[in-house]
Protein backbone atom coordinates (compact mmCIF):
# COMPACT_ATOMS: atom_id res chain seq x y z
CA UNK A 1 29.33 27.09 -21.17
CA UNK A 2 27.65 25.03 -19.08
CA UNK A 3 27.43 24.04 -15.70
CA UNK A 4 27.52 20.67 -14.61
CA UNK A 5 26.46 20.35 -11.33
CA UNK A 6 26.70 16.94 -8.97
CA UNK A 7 23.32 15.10 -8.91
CA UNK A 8 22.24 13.21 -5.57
CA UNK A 9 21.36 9.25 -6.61
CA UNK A 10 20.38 9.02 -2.90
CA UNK A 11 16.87 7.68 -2.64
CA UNK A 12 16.79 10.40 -0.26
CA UNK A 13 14.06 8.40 2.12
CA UNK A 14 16.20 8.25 5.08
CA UNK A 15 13.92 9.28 8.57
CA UNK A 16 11.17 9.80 5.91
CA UNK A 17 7.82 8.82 7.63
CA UNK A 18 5.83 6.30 5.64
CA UNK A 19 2.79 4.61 5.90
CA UNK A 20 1.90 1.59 4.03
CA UNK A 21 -1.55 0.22 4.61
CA UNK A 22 -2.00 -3.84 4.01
CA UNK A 23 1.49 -3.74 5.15
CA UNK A 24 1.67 -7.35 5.99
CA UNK A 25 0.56 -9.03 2.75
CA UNK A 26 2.77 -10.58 0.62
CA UNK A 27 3.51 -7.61 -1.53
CA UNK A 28 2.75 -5.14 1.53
CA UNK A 29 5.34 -6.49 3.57
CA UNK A 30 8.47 -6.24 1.26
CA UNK A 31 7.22 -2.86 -0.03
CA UNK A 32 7.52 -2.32 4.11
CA UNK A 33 10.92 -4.11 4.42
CA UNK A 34 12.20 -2.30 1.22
CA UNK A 35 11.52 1.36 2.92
CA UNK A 36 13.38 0.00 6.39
CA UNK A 37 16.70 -1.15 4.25
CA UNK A 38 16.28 2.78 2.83
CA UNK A 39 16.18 4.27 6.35
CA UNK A 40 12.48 5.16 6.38
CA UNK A 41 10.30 4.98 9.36
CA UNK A 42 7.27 2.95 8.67
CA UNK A 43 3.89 2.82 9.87
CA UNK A 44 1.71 -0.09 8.72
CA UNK A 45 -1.86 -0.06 8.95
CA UNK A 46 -3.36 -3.77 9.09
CA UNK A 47 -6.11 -6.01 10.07
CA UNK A 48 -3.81 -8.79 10.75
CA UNK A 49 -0.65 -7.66 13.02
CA UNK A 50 3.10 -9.35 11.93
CA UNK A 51 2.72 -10.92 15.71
CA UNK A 52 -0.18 -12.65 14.43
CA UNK A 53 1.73 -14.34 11.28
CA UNK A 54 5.31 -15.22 13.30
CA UNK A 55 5.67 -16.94 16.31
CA UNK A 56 9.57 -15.02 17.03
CA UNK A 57 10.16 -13.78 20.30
CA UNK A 58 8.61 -9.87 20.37
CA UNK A 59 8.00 -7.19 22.94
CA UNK A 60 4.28 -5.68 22.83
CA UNK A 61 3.59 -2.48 24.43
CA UNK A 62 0.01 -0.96 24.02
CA UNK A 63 -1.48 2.38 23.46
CA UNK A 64 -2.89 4.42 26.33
CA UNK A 65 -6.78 4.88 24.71
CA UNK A 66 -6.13 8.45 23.01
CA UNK A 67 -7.93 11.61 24.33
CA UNK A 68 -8.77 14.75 21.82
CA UNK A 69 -5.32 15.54 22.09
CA UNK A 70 -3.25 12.23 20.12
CA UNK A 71 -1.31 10.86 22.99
CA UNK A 72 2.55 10.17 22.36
CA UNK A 73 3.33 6.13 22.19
CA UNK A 74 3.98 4.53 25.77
CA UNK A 75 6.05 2.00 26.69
CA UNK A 76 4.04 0.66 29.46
CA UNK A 77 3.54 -3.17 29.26
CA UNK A 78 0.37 -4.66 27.83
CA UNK A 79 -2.40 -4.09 30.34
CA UNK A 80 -4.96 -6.82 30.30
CA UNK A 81 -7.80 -4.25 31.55
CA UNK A 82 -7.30 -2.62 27.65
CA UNK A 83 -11.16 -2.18 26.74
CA UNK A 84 -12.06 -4.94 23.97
CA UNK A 85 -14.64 -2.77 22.33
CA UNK A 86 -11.40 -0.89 21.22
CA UNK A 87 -11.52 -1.15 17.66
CA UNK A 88 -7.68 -0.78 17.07
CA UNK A 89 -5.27 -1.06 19.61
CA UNK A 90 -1.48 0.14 18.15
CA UNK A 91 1.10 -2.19 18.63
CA UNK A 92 4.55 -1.55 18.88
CA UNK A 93 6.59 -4.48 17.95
CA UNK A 94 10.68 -4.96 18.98
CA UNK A 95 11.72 -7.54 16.55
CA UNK A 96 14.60 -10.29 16.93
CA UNK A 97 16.67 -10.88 14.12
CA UNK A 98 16.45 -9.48 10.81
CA UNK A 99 12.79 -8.22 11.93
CA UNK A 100 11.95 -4.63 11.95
CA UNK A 101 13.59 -2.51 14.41
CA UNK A 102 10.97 -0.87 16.65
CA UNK A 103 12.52 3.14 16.25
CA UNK A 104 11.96 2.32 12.68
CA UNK A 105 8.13 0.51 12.66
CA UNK A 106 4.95 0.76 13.90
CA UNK A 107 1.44 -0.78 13.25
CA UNK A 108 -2.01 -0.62 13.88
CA UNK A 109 -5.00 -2.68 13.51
CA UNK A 110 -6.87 -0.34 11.06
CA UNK A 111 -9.91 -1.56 8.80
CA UNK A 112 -9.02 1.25 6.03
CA UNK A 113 -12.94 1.10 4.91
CA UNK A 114 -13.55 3.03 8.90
CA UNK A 115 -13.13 6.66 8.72
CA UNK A 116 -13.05 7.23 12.34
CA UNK A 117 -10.18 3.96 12.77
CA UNK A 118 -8.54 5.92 9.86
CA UNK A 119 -8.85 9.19 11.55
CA UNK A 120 -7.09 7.77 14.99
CA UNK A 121 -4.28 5.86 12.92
CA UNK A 122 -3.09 8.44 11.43
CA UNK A 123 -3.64 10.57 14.35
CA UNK A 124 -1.63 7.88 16.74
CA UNK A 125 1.53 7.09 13.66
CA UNK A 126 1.96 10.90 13.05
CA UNK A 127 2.09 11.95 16.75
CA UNK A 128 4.82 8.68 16.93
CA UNK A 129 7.42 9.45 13.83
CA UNK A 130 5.80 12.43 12.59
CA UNK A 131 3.99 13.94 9.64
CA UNK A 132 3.60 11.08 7.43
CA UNK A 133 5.33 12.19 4.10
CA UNK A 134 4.81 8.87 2.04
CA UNK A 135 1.41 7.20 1.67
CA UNK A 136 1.25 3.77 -0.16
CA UNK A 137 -2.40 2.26 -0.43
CA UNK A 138 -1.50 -1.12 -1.08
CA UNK A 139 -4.58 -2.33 1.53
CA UNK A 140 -7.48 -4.70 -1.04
CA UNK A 141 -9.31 -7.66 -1.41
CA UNK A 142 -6.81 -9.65 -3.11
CA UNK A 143 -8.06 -11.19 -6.68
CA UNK A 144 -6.25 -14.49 -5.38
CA UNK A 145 -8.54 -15.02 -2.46
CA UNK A 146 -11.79 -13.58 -3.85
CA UNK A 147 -14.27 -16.08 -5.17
CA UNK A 148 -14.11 -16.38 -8.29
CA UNK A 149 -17.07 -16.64 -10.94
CA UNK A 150 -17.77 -17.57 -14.82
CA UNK A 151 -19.73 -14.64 -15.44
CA UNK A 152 -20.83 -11.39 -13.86
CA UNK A 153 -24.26 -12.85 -14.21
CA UNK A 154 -23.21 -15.39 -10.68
CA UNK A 155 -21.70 -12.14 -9.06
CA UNK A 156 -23.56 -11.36 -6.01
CA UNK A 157 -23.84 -7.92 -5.13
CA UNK A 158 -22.53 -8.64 -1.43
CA UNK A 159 -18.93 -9.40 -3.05
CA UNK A 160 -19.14 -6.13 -4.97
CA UNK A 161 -19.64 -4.26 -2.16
CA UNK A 162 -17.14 -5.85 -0.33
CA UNK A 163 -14.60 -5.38 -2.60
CA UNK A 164 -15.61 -1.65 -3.42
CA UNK A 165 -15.52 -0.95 0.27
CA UNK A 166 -11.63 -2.25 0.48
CA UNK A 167 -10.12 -1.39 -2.61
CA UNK A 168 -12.06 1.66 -3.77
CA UNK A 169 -13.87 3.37 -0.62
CA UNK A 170 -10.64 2.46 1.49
CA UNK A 171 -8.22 4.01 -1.15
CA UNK A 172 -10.37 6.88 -1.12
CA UNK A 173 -10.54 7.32 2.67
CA UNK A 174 -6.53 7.08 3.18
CA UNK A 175 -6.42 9.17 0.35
CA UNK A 176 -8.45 11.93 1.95
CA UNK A 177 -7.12 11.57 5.09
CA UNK A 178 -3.24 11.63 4.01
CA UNK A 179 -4.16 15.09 2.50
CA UNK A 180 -5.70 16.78 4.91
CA UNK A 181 -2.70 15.90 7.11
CA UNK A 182 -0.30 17.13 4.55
CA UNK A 183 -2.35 20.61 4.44
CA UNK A 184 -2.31 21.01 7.73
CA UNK A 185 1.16 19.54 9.05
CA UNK A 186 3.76 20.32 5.92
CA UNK A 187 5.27 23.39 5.20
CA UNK A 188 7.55 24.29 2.35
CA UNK A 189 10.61 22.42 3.08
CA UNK A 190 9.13 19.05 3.59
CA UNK A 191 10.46 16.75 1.26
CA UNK A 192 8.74 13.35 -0.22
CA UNK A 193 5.26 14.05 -0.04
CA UNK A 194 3.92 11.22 -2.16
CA UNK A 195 0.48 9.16 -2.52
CA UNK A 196 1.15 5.80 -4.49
CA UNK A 197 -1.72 4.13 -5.13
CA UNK A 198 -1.10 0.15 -6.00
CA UNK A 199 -3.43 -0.93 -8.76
CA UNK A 200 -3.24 -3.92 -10.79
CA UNK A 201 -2.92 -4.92 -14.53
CA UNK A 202 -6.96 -6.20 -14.28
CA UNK A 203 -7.61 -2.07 -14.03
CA UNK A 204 -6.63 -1.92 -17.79
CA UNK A 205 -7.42 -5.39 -18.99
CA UNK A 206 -10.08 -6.32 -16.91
CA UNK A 207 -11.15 -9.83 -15.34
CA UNK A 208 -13.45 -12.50 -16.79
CA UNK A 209 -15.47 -13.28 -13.70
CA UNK A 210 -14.56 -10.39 -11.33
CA UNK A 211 -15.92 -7.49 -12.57
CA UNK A 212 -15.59 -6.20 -8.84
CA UNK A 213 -11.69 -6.77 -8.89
CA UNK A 214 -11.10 -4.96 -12.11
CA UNK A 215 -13.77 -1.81 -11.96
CA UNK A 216 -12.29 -0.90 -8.23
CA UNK A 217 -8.59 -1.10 -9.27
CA UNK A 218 -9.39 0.74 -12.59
CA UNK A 219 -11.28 3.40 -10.67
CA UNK A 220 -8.14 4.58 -8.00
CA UNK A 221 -5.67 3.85 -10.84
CA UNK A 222 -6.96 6.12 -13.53
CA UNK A 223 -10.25 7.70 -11.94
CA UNK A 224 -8.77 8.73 -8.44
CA UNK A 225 -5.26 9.43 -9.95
CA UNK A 226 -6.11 11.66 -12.51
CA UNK A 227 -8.60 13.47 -10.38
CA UNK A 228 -6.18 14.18 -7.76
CA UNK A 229 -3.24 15.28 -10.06
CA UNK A 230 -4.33 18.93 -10.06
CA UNK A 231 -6.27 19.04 -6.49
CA UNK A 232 -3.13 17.69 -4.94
CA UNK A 233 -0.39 20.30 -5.40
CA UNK A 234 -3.14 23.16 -4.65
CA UNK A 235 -2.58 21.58 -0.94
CA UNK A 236 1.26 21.18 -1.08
CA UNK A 237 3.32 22.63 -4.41
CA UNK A 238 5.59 19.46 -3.93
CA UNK A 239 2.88 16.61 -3.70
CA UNK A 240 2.71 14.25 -5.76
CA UNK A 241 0.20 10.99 -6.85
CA UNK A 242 1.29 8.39 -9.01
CA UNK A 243 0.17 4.83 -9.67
CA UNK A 244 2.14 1.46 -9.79
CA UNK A 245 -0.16 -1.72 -11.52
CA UNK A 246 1.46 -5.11 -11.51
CA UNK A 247 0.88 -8.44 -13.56
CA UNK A 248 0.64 -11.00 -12.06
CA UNK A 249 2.98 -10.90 -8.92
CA UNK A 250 5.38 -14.36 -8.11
CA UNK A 251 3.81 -14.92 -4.97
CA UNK A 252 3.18 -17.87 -3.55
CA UNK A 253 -0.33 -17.96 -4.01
CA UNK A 254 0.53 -17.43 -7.22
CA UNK A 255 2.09 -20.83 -7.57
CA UNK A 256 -0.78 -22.37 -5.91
CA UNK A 257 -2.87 -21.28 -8.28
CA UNK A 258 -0.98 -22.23 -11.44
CA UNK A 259 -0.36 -25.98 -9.58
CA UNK A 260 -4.10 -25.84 -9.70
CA UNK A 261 -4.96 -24.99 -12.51
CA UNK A 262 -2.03 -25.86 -15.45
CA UNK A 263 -2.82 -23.44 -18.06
CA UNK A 264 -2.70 -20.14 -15.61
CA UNK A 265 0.83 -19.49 -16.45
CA UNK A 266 1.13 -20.11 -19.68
CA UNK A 267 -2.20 -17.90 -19.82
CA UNK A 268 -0.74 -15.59 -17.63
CA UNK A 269 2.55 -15.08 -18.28
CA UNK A 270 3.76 -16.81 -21.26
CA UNK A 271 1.05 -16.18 -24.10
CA UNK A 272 0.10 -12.13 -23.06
CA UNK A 273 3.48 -10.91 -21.67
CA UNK A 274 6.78 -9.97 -23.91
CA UNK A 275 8.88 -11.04 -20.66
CA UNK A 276 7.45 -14.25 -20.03
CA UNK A 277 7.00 -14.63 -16.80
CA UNK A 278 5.26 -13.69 -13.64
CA UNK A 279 6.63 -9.88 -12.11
CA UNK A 280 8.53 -10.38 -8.84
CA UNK A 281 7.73 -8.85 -5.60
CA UNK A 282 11.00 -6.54 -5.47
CA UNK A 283 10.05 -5.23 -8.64
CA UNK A 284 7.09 -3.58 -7.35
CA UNK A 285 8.39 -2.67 -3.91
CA UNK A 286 11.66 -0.86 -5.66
CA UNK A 287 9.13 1.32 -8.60
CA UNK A 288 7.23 1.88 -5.26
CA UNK A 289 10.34 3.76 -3.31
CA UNK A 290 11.43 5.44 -6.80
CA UNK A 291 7.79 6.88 -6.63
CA UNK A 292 8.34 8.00 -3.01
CA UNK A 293 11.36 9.51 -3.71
CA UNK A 294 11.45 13.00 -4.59
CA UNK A 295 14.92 12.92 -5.34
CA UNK A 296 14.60 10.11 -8.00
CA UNK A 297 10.54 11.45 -9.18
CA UNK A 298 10.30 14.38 -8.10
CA UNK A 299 8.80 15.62 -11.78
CA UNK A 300 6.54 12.59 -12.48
CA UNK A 301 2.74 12.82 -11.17
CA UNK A 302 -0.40 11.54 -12.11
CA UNK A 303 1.22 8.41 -13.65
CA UNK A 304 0.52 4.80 -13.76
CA UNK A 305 3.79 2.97 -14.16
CA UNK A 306 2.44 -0.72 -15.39
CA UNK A 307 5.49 -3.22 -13.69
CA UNK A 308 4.29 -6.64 -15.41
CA UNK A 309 7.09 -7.41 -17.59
CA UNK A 310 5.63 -6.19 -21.07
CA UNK A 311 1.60 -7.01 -20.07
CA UNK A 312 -0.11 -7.11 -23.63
CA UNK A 313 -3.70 -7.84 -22.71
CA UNK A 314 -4.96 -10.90 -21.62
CA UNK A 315 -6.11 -14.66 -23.16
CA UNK A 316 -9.24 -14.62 -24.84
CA UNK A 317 -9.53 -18.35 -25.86
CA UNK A 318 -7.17 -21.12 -25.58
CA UNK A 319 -8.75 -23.13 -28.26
């Protein structure tokens, strides 16, 4: 006879620490706002601060400049003596409204492709909420605002290595950093430990005229991912990597793009994918918390979960 026992459908994320880097894009900040509505505490690591994009009423408090010893956050009022050759001064932001509350978020201006602004973000959001359990690289050069080209041949090598230094060198840096945390700050009862790298559907199908896109989101969803599946639970027994890769996401740079160009989403969306249209936002921020959860994933690693509505490959010719 068997023994049916109650299962918990919790997300189980509440007071989980999380960090989501490019935490204030367009898919960055509703992965962010998804993990507040599920009781996380979130730290965002940006270039561009969410004081920077609204104009609502907020309270900024800075940083004392950290010592060897990662200070604790103040609450002293912004001091215009703060040195300007800083190269990221934290933030801590008291929202109005439906805005982040500030026990629950954090963020720092963090260029993901600096090991040593990497090293002192972490330092600075782990000494604020704790151990960060979750770690979501969703930081990149976005395919939407890269320059785009008709053949690799017009590709200048200055793009590549922008692009590589974001979205591959960056993943790998948070990566790195994340786990050496986890080895040296878990211990056998801490729960969600989870790396979820965001990739993209041009990792497996590639992109006519950005190789640089493509080959950086193929190598951290496949290359780093499957790499790390074994390395990562010789550090912690519960850790876990996993990949999410989107179609094309309903953003509004989406739409801008199709307006410009009128056979996008038909190419897109309607010709190469069984749903037929664009994948929404929410869709990627909720496979994103049922990655972080170890109550809901806790036996899934070293996967890439493709959210793009049935993605079949892309358009060769339209003629």
């Amino acid at each position: 006879m068997h023994n049916h026992r109650q299962i918990d459908l919790s997300l189980g994320l509440k007071n989980t620490h999380v960090l989501v880097t490019g935490g204030n894009g367009a898919i960055g900040q509703v992965i962010v706002d998804a993990f507040l509505q599920a009781g996380a505490r979130v730290s965002v690591f940006e270039l561009v601060l969410r004081h920077e994009k609204h104009s609502s009423s907020q309270v900024l408090t800075q940083l004392p400049t950290p010592t060897t010893t990662p200070p604790i956050m103040s609450t002293s009022p912004v001091s215009s003596s703060t040195s300007s050759s800083d190269p990221m001064p934290p933030i801590l932001l008291e929202f109005e409204n439906d805005q982040p509350p500030s026990e629950q978020f954090m963020e720092y201006r963090v260029d993901v492709s600096q090991p040593e602004q990497l090293a002192r973000g972490f330092a600075l959001a782990s000494a604020h909420f704790g151990l960060i359990q979750v770690c979501v690289t969703c930081a990149a050069q976005d395919l939407s605002y890269l320059t785009h080209h008709t053949s690799l041949i017009d590709l200048p090598f200055s793009q590549w290595q922008q692009t590589f230094n974001v979205n591959v060198h960056g993943t790998f840096l948070t990566a790195r950093e994340w786990l050496r945390q986890v080895r040296d700050g878990a211990d056998q009862n801490t729960k969600n430990l989870s790396l979820v790298v965001i990739g993209s559907e041009s990792g497996r199908f590639g992109e006519l005229g950005n190789a640089d896109y493509a080959s950086g989101k193929s190598a951290v969803q496949y290359g780093l991912v499957n790499s790390l599946v074994k390395d990562i639970v010789q550090i912690h027994p519960r850790a876990r990597i996993n990949a999410v890769a989107p179609g094309p996401v309903d953003t509004e740079k989406f739409h801008e793009e199709c307006a410009m160009n009128p056979n996008q989403y038909y190419e897109d969306c309607q010709a190469t994918t069984a749903m037929k249209r664009p994948t929404s936002i929410q869709g990627v921020a909720k496979t994103v918390l049922f990655l972080a959860s170890e109550n809901w994933s806790g036996d899934i690693t070293g996967q890439v979960i493709n959210v793009d509505g049935g993605k079949n490959g892309k358009l060769f010719w339209n003629d």
